[in-house]
PDB file of N, CA and C in Angstrom:
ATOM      1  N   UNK A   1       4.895 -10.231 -16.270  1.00  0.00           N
ATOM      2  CA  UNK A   1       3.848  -9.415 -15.682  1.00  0.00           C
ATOM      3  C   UNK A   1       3.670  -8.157 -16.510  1.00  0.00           C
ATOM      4  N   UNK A   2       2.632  -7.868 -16.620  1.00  0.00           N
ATOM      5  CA  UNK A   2       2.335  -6.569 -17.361  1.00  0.00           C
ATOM      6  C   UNK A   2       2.701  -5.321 -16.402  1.00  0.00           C
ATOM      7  N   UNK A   3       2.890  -4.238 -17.289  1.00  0.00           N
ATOM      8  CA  UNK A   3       3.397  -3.224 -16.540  1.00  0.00           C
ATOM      9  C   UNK A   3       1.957  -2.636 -15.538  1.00  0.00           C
ATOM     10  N   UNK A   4       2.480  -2.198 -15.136  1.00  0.00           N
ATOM     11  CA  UNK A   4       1.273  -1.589 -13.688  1.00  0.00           C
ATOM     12  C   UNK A   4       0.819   0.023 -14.325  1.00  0.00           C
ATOM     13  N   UNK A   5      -0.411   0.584 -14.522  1.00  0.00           N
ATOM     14  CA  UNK A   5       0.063   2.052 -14.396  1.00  0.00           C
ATOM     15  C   UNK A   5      -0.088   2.420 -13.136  1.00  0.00           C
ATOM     16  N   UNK A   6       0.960   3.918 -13.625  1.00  0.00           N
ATOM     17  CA  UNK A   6       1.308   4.970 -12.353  1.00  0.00           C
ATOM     18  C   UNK A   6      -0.289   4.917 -11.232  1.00  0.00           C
ATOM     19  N   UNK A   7      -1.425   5.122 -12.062  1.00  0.00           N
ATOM     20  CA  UNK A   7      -2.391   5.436 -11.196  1.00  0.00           C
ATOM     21  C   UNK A   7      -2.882   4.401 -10.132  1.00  0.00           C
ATOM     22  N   UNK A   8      -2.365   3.408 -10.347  1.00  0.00           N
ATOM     23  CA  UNK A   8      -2.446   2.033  -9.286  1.00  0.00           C
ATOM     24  C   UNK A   8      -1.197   2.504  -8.325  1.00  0.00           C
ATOM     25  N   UNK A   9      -0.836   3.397  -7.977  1.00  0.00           N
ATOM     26  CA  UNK A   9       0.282   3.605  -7.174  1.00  0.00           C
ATOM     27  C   UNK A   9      -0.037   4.372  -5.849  1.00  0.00           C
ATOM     28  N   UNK A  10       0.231   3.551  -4.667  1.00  0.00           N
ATOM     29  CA  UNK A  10       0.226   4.628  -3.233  1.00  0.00           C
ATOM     30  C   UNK A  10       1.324   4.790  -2.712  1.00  0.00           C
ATOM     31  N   UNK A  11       1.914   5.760  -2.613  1.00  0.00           N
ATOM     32  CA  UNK A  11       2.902   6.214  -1.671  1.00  0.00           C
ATOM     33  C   UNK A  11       2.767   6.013  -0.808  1.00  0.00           C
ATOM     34  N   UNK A  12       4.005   5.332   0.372  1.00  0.00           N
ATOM     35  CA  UNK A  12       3.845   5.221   1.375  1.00  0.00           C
ATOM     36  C   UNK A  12       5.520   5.958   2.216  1.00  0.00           C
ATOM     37  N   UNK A  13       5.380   5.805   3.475  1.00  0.00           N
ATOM     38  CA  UNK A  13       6.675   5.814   4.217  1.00  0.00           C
ATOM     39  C   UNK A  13       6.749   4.914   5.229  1.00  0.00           C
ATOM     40  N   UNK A  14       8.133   4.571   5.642  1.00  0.00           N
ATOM     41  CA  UNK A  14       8.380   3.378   6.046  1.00  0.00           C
ATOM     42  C   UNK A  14       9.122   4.188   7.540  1.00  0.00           C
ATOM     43  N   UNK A  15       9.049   3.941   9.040  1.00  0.00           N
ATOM     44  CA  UNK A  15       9.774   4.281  10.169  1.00  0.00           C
ATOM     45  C   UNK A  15       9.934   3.425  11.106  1.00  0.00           C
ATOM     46  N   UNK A  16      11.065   2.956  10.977  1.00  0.00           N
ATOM     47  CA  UNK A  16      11.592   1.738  11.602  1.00  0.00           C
ATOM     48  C   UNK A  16      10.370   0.597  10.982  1.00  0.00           C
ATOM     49  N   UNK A  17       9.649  -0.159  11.635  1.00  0.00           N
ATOM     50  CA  UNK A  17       8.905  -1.187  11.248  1.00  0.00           C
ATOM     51  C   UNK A  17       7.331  -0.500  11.056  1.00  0.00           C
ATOM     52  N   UNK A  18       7.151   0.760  11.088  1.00  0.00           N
ATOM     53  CA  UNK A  18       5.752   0.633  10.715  1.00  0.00           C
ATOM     54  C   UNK A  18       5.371   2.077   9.530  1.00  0.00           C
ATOM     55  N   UNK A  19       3.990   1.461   9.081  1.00  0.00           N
ATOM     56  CA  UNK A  19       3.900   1.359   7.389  1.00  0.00           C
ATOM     57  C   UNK A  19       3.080   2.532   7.230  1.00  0.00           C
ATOM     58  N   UNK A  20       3.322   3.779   7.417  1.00  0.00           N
ATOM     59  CA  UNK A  20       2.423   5.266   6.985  1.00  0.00           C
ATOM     60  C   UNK A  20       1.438   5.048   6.046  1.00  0.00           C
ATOM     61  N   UNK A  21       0.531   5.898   5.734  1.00  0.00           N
ATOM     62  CA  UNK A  21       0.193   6.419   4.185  1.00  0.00           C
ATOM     63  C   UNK A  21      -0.030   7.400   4.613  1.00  0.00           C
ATOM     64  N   UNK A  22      -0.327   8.689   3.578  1.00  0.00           N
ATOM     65  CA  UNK A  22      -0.118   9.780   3.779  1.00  0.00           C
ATOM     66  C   UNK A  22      -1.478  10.453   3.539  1.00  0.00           C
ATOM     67  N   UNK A  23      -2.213   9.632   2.742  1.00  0.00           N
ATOM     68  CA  UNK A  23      -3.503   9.777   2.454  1.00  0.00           C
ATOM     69  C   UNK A  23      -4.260   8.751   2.669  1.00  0.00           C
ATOM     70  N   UNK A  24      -5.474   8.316   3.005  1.00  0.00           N
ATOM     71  CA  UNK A  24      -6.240   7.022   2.237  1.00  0.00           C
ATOM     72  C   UNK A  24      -6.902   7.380   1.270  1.00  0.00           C
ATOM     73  N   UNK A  25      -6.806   6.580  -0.055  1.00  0.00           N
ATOM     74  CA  UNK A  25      -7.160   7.064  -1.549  1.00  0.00           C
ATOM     75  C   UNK A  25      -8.932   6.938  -1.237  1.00  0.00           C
ATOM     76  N   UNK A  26      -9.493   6.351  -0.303  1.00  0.00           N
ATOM     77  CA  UNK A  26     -10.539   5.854  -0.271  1.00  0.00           C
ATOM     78  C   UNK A  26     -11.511   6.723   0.667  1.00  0.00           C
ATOM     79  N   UNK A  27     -11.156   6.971   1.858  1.00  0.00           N
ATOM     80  CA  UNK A  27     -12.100   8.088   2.686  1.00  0.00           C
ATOM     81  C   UNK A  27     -11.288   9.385   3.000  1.00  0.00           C
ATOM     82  N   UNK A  28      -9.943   9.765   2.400  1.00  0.00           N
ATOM     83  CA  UNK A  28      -9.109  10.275   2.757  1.00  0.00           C
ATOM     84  C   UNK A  28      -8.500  11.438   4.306  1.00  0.00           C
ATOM     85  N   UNK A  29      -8.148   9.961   4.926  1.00  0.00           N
ATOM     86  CA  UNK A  29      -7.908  10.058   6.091  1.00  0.00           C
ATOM     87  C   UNK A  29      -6.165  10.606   5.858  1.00  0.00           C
ATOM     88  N   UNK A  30      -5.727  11.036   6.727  1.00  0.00           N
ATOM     89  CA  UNK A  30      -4.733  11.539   6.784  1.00  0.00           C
ATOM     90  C   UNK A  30      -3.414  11.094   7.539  1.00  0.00           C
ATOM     91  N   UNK A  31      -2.307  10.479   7.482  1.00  0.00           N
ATOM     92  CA  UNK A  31      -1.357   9.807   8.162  1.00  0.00           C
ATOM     93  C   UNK A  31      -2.238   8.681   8.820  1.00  0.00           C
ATOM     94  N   UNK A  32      -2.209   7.587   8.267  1.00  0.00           N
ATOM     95  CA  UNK A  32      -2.295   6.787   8.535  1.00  0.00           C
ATOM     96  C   UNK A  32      -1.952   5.836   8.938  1.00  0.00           C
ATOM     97  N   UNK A  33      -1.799   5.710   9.941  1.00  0.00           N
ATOM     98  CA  UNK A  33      -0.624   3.927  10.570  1.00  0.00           C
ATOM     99  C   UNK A  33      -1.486   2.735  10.173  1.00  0.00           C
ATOM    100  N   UNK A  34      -0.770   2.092   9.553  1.00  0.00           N
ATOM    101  CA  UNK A  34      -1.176   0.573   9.080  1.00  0.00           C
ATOM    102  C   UNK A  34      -0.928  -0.562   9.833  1.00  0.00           C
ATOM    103  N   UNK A  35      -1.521  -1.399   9.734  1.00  0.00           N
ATOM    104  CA  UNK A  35      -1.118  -2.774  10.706  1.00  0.00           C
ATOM    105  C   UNK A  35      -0.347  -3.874   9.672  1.00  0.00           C
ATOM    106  N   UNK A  36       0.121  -3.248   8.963  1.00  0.00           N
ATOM    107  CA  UNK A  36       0.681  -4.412   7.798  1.00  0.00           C
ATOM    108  C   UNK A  36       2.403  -4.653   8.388  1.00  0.00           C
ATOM    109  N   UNK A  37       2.084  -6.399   8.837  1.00  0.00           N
ATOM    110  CA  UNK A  37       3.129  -6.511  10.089  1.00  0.00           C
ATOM    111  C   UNK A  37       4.808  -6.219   8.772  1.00  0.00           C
ATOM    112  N   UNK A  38       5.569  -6.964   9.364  1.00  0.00           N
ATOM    113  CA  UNK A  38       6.852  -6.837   8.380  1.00  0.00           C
ATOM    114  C   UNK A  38       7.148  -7.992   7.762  1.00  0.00           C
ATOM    115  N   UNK A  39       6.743  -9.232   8.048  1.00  0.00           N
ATOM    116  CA  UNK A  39       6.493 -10.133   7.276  1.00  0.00           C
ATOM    117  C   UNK A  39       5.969 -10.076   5.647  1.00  0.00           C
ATOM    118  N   UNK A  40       4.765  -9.475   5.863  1.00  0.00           N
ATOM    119  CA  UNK A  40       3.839  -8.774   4.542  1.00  0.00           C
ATOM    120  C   UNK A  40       4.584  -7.746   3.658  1.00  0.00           C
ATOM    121  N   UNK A  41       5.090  -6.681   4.655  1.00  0.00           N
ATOM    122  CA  UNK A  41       5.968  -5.575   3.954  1.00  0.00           C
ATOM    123  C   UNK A  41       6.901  -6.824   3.026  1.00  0.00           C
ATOM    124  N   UNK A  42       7.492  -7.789   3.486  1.00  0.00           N
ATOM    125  CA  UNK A  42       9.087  -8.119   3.221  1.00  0.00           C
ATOM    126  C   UNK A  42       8.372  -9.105   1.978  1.00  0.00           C
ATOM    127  N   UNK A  43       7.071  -9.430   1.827  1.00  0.00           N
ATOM    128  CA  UNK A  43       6.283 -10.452   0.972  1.00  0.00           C
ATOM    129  C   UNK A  43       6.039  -9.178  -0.365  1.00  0.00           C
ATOM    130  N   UNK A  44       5.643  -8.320  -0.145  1.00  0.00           N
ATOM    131  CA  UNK A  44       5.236  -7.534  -1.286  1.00  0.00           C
ATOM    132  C   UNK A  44       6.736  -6.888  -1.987  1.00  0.00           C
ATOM    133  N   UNK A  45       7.325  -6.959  -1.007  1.00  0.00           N
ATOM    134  CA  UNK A  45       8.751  -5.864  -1.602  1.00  0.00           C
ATOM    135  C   UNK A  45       9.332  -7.190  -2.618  1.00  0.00           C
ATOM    136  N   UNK A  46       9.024  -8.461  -2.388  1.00  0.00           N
ATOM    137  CA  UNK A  46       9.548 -10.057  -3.067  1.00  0.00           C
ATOM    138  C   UNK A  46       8.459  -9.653  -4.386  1.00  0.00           C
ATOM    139  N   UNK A  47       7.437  -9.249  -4.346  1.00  0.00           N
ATOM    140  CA  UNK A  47       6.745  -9.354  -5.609  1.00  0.00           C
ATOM    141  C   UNK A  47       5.413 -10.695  -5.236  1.00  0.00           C
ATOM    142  N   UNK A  48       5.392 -10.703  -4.091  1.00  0.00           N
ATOM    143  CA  UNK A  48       4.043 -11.652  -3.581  1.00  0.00           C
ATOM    144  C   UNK A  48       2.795 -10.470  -3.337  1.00  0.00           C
ATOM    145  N   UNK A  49       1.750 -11.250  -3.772  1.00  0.00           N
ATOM    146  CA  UNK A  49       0.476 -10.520  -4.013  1.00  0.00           C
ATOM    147  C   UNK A  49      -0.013 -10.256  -2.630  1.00  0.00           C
ATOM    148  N   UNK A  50      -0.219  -9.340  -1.737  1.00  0.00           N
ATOM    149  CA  UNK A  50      -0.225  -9.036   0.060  1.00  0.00           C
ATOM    150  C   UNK A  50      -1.249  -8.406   0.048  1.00  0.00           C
ATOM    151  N   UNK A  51      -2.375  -7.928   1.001  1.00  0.00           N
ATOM    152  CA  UNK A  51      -3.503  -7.441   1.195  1.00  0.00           C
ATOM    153  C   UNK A  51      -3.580  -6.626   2.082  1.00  0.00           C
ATOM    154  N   UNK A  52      -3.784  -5.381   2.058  1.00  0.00           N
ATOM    155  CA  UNK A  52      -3.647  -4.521   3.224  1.00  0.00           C
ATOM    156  C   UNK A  52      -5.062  -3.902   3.044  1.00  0.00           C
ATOM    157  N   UNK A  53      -5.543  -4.097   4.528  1.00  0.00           N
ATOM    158  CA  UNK A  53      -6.695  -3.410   5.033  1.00  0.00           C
ATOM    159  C   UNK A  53      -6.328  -2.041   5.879  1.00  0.00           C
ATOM    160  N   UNK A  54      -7.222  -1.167   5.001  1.00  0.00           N
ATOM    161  CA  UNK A  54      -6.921   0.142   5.420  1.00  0.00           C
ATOM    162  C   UNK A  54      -7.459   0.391   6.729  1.00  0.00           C
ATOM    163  N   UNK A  55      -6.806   0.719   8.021  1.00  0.00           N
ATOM    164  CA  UNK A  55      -7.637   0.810   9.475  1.00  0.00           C
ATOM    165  C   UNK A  55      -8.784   1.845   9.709  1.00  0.00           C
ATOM    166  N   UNK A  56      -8.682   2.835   8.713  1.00  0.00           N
ATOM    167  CA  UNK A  56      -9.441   3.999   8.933  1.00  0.00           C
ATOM    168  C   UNK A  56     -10.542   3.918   8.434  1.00  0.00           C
ATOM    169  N   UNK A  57     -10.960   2.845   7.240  1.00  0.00           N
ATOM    170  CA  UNK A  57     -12.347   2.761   6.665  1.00  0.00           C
ATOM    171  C   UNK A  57     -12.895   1.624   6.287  1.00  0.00           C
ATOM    172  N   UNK A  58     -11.368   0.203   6.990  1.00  0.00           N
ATOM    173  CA  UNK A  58     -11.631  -0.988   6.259  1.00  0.00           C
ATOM    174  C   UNK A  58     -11.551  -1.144   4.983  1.00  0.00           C
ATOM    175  N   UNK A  59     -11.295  -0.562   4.161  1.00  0.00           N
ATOM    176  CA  UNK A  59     -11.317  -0.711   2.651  1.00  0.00           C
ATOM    177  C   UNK A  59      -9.633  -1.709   2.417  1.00  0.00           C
ATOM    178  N   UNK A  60      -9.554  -2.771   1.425  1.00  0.00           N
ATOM    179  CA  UNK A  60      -8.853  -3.786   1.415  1.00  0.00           C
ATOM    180  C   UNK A  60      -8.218  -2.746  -0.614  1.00  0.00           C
ATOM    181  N   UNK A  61      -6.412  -3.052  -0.030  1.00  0.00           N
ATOM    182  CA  UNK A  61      -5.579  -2.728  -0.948  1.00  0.00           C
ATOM    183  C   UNK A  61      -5.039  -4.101  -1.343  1.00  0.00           C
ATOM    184  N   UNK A  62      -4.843  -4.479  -2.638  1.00  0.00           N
ATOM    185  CA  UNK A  62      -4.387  -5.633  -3.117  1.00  0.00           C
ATOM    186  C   UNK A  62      -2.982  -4.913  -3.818  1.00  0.00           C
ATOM    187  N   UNK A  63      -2.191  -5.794  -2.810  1.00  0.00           N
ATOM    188  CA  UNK A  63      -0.683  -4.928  -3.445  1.00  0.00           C
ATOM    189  C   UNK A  63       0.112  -5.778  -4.152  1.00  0.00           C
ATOM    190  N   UNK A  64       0.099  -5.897  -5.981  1.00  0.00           N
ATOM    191  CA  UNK A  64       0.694  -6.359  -6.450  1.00  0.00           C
ATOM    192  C   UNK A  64       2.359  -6.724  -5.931  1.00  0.00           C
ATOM    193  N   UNK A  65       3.342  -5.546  -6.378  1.00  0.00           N
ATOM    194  CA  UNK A  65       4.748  -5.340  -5.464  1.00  0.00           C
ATOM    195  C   UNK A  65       4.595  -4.012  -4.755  1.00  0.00           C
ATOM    196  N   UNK A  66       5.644  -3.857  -4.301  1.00  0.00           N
ATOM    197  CA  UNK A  66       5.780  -2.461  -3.516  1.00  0.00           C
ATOM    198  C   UNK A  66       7.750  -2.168  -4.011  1.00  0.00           C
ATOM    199  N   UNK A  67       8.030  -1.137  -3.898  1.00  0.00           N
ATOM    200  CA  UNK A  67       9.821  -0.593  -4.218  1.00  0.00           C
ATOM    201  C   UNK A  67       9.526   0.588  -2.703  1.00  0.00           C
ATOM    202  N   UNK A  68      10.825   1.317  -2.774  1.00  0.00           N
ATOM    203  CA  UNK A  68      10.825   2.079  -1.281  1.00  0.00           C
ATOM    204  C   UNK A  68      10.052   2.642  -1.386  1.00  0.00           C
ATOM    205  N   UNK A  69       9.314   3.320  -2.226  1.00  0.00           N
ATOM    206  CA  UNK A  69       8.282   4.497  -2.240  1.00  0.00           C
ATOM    207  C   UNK A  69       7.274   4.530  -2.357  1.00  0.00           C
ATOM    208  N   UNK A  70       6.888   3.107  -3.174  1.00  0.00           N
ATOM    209  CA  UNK A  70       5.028   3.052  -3.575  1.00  0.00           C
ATOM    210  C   UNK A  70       4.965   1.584  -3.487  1.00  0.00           C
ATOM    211  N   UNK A  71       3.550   1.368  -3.268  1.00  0.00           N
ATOM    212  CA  UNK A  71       2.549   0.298  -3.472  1.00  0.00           C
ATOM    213  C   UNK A  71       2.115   0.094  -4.667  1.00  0.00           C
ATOM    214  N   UNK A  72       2.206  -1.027  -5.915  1.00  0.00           N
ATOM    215  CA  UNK A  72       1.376  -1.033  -6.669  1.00  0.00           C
ATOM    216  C   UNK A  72       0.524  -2.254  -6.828  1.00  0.00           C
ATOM    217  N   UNK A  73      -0.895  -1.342  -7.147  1.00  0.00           N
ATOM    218  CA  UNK A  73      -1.614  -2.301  -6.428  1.00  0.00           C
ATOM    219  C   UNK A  73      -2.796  -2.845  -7.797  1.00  0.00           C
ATOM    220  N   UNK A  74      -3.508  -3.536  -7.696  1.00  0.00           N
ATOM    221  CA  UNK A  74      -4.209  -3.860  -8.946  1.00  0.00           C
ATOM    222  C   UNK A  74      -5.172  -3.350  -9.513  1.00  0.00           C
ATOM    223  N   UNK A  75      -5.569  -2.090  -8.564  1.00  0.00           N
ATOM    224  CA  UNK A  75      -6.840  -1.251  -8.961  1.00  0.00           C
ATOM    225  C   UNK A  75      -6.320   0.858  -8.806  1.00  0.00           C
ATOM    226  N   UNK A  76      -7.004   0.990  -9.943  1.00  0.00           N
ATOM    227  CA  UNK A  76      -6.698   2.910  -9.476  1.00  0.00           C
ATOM    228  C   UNK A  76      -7.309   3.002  -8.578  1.00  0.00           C
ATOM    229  N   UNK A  77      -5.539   3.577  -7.888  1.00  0.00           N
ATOM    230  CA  UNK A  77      -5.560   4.484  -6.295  1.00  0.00           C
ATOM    231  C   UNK A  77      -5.751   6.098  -6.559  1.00  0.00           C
ATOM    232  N   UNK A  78      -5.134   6.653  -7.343  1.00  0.00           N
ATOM    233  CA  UNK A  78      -5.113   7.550  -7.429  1.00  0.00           C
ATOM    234  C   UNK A  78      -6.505   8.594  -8.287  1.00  0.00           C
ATOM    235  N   UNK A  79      -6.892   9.725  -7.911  1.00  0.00           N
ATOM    236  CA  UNK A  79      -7.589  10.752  -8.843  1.00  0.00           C
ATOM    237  C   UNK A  79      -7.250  11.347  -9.934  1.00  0.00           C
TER     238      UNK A  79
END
């Protein structure tokens, strides 16, 4: 796999089973609770390609892998 850049990267936080963001890169909403069950979490952290729809604007994240801290995903997240 080719390396990812940094700017395809969302931070997230993890509390008990459910999936923060801290921003949405897209309408930038603020703390965001996700519906991305733990199945999906436990599929992307494997390196399976997972899809998370953002609740606050509908906008769809294609998450290459994820590690404890970020999402990387196949398109720039970041500004």
């Amino acid at each position: 796999m080719d390396v990812i850049p940094f700017q395809n990267t969302l931070p997230y936080e993890r509390q008990y089973e459910d999936i923060y963001i801290s921003t949405c890169p897209f309408c930038d909403s603020e703390q965001v609770l996700t519906n991305m069950k733990a199945r999906d979490y436990k599929q992307a952290k494997d390196g399976v390609k997972t899809h998370l729809i953002m609740p606050c604007c509908h906008s769809k994240i294609t998450i290459l892998e994820a590690d404890e801290d970020y999402f990387w995903a196949d398109e720039k997240l970041r500004k």
